[in-house]
C-alpha atoms as a PDB file:
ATOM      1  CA  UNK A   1       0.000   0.000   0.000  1.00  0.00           C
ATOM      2  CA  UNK A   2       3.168   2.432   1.124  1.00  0.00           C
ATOM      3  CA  UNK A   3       4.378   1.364  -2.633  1.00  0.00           C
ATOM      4  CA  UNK A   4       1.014   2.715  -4.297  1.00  0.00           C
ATOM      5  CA  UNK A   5       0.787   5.596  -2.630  1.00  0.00           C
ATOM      6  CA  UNK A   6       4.671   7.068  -3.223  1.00  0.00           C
ATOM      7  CA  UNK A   7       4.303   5.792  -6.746  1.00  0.00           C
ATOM      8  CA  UNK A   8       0.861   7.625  -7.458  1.00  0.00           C
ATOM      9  CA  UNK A   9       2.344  11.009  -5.610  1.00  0.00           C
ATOM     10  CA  UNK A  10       5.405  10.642  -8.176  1.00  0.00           C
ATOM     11  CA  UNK A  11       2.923  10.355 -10.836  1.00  0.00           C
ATOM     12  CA  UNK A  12       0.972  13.236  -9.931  1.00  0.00           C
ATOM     13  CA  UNK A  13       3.986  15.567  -9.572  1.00  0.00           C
ATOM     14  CA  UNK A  14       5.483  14.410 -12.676  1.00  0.00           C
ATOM     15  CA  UNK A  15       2.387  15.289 -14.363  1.00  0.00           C
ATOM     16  CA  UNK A  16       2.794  19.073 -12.753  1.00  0.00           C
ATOM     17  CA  UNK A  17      -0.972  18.473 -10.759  1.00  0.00           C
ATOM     18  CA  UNK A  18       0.888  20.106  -7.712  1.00  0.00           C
ATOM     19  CA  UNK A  19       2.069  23.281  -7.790  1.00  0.00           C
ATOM     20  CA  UNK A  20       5.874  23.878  -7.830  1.00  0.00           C
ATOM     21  CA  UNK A  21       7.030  26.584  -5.398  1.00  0.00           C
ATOM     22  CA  UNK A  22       8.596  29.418  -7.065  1.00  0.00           C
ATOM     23  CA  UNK A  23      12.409  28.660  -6.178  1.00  0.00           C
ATOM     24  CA  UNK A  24      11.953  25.888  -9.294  1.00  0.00           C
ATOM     25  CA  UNK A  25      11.197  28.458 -11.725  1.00  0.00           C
ATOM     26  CA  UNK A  26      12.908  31.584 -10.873  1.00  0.00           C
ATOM     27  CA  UNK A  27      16.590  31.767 -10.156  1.00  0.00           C
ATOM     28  CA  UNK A  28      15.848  33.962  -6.976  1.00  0.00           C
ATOM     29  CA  UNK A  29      19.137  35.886  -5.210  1.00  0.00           C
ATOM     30  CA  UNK A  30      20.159  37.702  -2.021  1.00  0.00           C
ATOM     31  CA  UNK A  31      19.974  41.189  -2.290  1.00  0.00           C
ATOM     32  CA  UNK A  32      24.263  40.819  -1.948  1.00  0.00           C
ATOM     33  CA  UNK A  33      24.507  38.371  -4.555  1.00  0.00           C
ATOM     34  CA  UNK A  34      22.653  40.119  -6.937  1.00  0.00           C
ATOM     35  CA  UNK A  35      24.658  43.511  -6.149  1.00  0.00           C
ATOM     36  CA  UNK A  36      28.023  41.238  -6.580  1.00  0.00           C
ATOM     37  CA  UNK A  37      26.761  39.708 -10.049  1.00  0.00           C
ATOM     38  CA  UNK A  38      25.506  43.506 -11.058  1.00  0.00           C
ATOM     39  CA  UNK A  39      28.899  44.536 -10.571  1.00  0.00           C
ATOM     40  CA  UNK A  40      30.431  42.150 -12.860  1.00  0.00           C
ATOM     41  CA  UNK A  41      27.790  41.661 -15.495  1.00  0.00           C
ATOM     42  CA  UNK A  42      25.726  44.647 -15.894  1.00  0.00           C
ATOM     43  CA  UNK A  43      21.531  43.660 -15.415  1.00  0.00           C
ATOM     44  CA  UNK A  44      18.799  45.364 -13.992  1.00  0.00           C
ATOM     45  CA  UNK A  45      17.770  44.516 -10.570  1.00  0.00           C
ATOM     46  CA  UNK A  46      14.248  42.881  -9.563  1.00  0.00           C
ATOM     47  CA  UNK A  47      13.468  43.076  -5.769  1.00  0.00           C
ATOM     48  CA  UNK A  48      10.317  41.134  -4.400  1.00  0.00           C
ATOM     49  CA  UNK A  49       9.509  42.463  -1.022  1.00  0.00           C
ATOM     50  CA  UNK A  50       8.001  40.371   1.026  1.00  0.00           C
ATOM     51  CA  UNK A  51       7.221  39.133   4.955  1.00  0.00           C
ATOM     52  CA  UNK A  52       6.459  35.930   6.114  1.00  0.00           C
ATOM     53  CA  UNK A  53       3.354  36.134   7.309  1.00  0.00           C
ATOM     54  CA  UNK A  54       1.643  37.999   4.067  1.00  0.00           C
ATOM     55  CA  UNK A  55      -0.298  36.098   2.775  1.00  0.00           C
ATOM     56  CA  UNK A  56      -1.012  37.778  -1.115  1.00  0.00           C
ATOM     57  CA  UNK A  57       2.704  37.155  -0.659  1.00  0.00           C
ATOM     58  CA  UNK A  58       2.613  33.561  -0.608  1.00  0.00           C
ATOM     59  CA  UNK A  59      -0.434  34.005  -2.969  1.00  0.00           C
ATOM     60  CA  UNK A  60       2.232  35.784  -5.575  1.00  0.00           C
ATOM     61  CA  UNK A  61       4.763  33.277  -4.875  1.00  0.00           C
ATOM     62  CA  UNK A  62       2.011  30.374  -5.906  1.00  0.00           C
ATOM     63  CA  UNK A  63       0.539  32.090  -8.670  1.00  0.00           C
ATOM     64  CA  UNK A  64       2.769  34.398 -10.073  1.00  0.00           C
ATOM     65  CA  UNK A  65       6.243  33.398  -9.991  1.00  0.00           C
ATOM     66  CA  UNK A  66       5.374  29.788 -10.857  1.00  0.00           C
ATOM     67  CA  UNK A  67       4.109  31.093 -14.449  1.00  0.00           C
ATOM     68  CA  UNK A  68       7.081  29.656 -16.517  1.00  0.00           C
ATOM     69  CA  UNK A  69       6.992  33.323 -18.806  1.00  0.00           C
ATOM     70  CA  UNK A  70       7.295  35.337 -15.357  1.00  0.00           C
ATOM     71  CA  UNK A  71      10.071  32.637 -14.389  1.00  0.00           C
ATOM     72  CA  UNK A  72      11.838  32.693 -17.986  1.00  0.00           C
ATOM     73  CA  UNK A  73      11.900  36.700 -18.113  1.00  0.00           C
ATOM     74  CA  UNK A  74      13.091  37.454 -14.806  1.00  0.00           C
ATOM     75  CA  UNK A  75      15.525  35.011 -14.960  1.00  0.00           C
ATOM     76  CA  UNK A  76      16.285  36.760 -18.375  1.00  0.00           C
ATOM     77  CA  UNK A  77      16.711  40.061 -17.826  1.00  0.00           C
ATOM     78  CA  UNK A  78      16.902  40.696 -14.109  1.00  0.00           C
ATOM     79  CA  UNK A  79      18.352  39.419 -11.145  1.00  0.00           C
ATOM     80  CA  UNK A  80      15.650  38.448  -9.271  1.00  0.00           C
ATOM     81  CA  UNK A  81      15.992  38.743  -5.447  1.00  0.00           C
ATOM     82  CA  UNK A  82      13.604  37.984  -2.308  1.00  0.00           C
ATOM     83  CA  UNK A  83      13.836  40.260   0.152  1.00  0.00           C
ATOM     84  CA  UNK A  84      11.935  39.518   3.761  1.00  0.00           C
ATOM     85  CA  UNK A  85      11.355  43.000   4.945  1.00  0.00           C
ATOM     86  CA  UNK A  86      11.603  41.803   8.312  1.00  0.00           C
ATOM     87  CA  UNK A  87      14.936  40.027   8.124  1.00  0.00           C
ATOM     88  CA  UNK A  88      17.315  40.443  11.193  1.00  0.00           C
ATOM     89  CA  UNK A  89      20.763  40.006   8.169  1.00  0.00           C
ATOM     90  CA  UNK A  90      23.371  43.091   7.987  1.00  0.00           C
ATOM     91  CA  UNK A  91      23.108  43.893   4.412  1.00  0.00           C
ATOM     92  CA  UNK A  92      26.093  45.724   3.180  1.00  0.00           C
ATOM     93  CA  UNK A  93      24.955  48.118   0.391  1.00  0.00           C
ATOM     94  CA  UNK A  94      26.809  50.967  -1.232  1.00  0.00           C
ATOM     95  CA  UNK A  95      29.257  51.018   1.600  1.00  0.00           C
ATOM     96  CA  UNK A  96      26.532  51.268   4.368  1.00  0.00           C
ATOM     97  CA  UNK A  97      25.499  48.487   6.819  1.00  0.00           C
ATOM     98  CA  UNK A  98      21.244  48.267   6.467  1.00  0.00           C
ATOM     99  CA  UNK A  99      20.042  46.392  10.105  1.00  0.00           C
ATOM    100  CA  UNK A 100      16.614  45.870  11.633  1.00  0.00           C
ATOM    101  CA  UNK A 101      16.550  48.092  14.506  1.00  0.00           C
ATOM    102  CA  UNK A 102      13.063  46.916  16.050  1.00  0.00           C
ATOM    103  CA  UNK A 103      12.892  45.072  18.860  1.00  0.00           C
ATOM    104  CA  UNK A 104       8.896  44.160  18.947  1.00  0.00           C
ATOM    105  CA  UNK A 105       7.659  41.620  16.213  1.00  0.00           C
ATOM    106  CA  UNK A 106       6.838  42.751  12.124  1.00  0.00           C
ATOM    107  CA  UNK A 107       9.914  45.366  12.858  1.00  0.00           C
ATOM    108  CA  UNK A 108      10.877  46.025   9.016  1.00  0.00           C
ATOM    109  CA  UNK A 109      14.420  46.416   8.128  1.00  0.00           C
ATOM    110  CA  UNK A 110      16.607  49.474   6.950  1.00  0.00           C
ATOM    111  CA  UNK A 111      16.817  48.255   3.418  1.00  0.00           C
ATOM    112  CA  UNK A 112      13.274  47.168   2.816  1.00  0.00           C
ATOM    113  CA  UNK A 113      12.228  50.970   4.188  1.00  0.00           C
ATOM    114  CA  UNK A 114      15.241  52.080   2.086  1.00  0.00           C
ATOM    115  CA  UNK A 115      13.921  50.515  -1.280  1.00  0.00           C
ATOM    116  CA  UNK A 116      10.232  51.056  -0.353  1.00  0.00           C
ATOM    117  CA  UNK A 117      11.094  54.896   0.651  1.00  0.00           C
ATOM    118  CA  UNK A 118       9.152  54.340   3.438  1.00  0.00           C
ATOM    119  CA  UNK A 119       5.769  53.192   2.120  1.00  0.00           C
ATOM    120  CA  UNK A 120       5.631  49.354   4.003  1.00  0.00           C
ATOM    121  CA  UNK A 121       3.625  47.328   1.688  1.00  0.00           C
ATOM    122  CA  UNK A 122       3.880  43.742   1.115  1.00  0.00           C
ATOM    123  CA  UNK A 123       4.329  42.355  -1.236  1.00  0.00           C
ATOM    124  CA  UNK A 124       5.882  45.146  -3.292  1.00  0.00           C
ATOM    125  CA  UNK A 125       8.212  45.052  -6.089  1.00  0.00           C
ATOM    126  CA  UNK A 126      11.171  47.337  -7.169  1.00  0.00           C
ATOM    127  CA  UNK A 127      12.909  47.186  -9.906  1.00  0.00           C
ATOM    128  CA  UNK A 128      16.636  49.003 -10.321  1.00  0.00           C
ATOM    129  CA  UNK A 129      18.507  49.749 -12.891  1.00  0.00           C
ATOM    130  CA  UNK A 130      21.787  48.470 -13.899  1.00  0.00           C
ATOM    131  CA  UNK A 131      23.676  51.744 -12.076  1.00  0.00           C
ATOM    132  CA  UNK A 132      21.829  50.094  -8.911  1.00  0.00           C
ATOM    133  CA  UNK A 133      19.780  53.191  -8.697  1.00  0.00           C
ATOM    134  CA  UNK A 134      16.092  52.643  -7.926  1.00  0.00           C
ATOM    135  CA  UNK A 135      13.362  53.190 -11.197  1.00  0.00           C
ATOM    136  CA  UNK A 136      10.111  52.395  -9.501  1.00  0.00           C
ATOM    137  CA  UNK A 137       8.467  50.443  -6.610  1.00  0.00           C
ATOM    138  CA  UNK A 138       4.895  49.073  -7.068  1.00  0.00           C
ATOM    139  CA  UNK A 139       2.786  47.640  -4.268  1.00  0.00           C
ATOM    140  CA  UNK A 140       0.386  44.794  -4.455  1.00  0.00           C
ATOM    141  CA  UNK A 141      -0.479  41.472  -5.670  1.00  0.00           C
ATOM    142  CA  UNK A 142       0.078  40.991  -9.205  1.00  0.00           C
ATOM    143  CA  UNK A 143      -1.276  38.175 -11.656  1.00  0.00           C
ATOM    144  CA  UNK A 144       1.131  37.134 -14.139  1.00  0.00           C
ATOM    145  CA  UNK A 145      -0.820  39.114 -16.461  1.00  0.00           C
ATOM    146  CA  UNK A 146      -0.540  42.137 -14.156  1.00  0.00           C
ATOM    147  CA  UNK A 147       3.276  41.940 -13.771  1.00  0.00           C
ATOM    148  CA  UNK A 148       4.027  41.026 -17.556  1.00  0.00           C
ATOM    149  CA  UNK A 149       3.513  44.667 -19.008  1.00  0.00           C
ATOM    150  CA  UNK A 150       5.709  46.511 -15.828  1.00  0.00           C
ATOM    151  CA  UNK A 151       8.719  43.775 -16.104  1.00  0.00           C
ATOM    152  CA  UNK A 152       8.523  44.665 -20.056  1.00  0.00           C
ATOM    153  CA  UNK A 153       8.830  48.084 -19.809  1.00  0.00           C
ATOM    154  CA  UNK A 154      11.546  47.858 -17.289  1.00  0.00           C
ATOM    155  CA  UNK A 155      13.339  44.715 -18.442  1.00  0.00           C
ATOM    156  CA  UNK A 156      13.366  46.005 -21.953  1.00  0.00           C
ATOM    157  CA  UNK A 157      14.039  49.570 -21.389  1.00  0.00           C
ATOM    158  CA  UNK A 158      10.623  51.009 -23.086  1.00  0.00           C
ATOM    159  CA  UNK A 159      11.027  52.988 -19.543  1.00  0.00           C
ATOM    160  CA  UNK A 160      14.371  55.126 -21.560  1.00  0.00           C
ATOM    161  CA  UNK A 161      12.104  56.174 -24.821  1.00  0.00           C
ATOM    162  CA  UNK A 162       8.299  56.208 -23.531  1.00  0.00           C
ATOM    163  CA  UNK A 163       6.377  57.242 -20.596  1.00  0.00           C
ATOM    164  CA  UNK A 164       4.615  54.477 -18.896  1.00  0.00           C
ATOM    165  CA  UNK A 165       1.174  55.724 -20.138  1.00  0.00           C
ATOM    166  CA  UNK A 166       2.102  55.621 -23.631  1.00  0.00           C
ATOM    167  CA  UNK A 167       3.988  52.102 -23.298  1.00  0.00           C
ATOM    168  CA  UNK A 168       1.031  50.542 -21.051  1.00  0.00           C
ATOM    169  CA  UNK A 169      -1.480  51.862 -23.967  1.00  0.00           C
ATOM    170  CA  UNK A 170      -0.098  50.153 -26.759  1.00  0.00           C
ATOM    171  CA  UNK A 171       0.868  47.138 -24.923  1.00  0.00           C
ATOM    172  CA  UNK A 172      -0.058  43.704 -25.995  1.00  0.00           C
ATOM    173  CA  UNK A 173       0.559  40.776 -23.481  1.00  0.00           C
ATOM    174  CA  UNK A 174       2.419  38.163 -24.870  1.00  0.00           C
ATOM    175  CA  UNK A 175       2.445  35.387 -21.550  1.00  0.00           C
ATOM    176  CA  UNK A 176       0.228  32.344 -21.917  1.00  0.00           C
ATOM    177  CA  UNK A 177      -3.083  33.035 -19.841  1.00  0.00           C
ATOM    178  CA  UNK A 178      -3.687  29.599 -19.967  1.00  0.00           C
ATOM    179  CA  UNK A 179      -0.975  28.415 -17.262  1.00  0.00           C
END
C-alpha cells in the first residue's frame, strides 16, 4: 500500500498536478549576490519584497512566480531577489550596513524601508537599474498578467524612450493566460 501511494504522488507531480514553489522556476538571489553579479555583469535589478506572514505574498509566490513566462523573463533580464522585509541580516549596500533596529515583532528592516522609501507594503516590487539606482516600486499582488507589461517596460528599457502611459497603452501581453 506504502508502494502505491509514493508511486501515485510521483505520478501526480510528474504530471505538474501540484504546484511547484517558485524557487523551481525563478533563479531567486540575495539582495548581496545580486549587487556582486551587477557589478560584474551589468543587469537590472528585480526586488520582491516580502514578509512571512503575508499572505497575497505567498499568494504571488504560488501564482505568479510559478508562471514559466514570469520565471523565464526574470531570470532573463533581471536578477531576481527575495527580500523579507523583516529580516534580522546586515546587508552591506553601497558602503553602508542596512540592520533591523526593532525590537517588537513585524519590525521592518533598513533596506526594505530604504527601497520602499518608506511606504511598508507587502508584497511590493522594485525594480533598479543596472547603475543600482532605484526606477520604480509598485505595491500589491500581481497576476502574471498584471506583472508582464511593468517587467517589459523595465526589463526592456521602453522605460528610456516612452512614458509608462504611452507604453502601457499600446501594450499587448504576450504570456500564456492559460498556465
Amino acid at each position: 500500500m506504502k508502494k502505491l501511494i509514493i508511486t501515485a504522488a510521483a505520478i501526480l507531480m510528474s504530471a505538474n498536478l501540484f504546484p511547484q514553489s517558485s524557487s523551481e522556476y525563478v533563479n531567486w538571489y540575495s539582495f548581496e549576490e545580486a549587487v556582486e553579479l551587477a557589478s560584474e555583469n551589468p543587469k537590472k535589478i528585480f526586488i520582491d519584497v516580502y514578509t512571512e506572514w503575508c499572505g497575497w505574498c505567498r499568494r504571488m509566490d504560488r501564482e505568479t512566480f510559478t508562471n514559466p513566462d514570469v520565471a523565464d523573463f526574470l531570470n532573463e533580464h533581471f536578477y531576481p531577489v527575495k527580500l523579507n522585509a523583516e529580516t534580522t541580516d546586515t546587508i552591506i549596500f553601497q558602503g553602508q550596513e542596512f540592520v533591523n533596529e526593532g525590537n517588537g515583532s513585524r519590525s521592518a528592516h533598513q533596506l526594505a524601508i530604504a527601497i520602499l522609501q518608506g511606504k511598508m507594503s507587502y508584497p511590493s516590487l522594485a525594480y533598479m537599474d543596472e547603475n543600482l539606482q532605484l526606477l520604480t516600486v509598485v505595491p500589491g499582488f500581481m497576476t502574471p498578467e498584471d506583472i508582464e507589461p511593468v517587467m517589459r517596460f523595465f526589463g526592456e528599457d521602453h522605460y528610456k524612450t516612452k512614458s509608462w502611459e504611452e507604453f502601457s497603452s499600446n501594450f499587448e501581453g504576450k504570456f500564456n493566460k492559460d498556465q
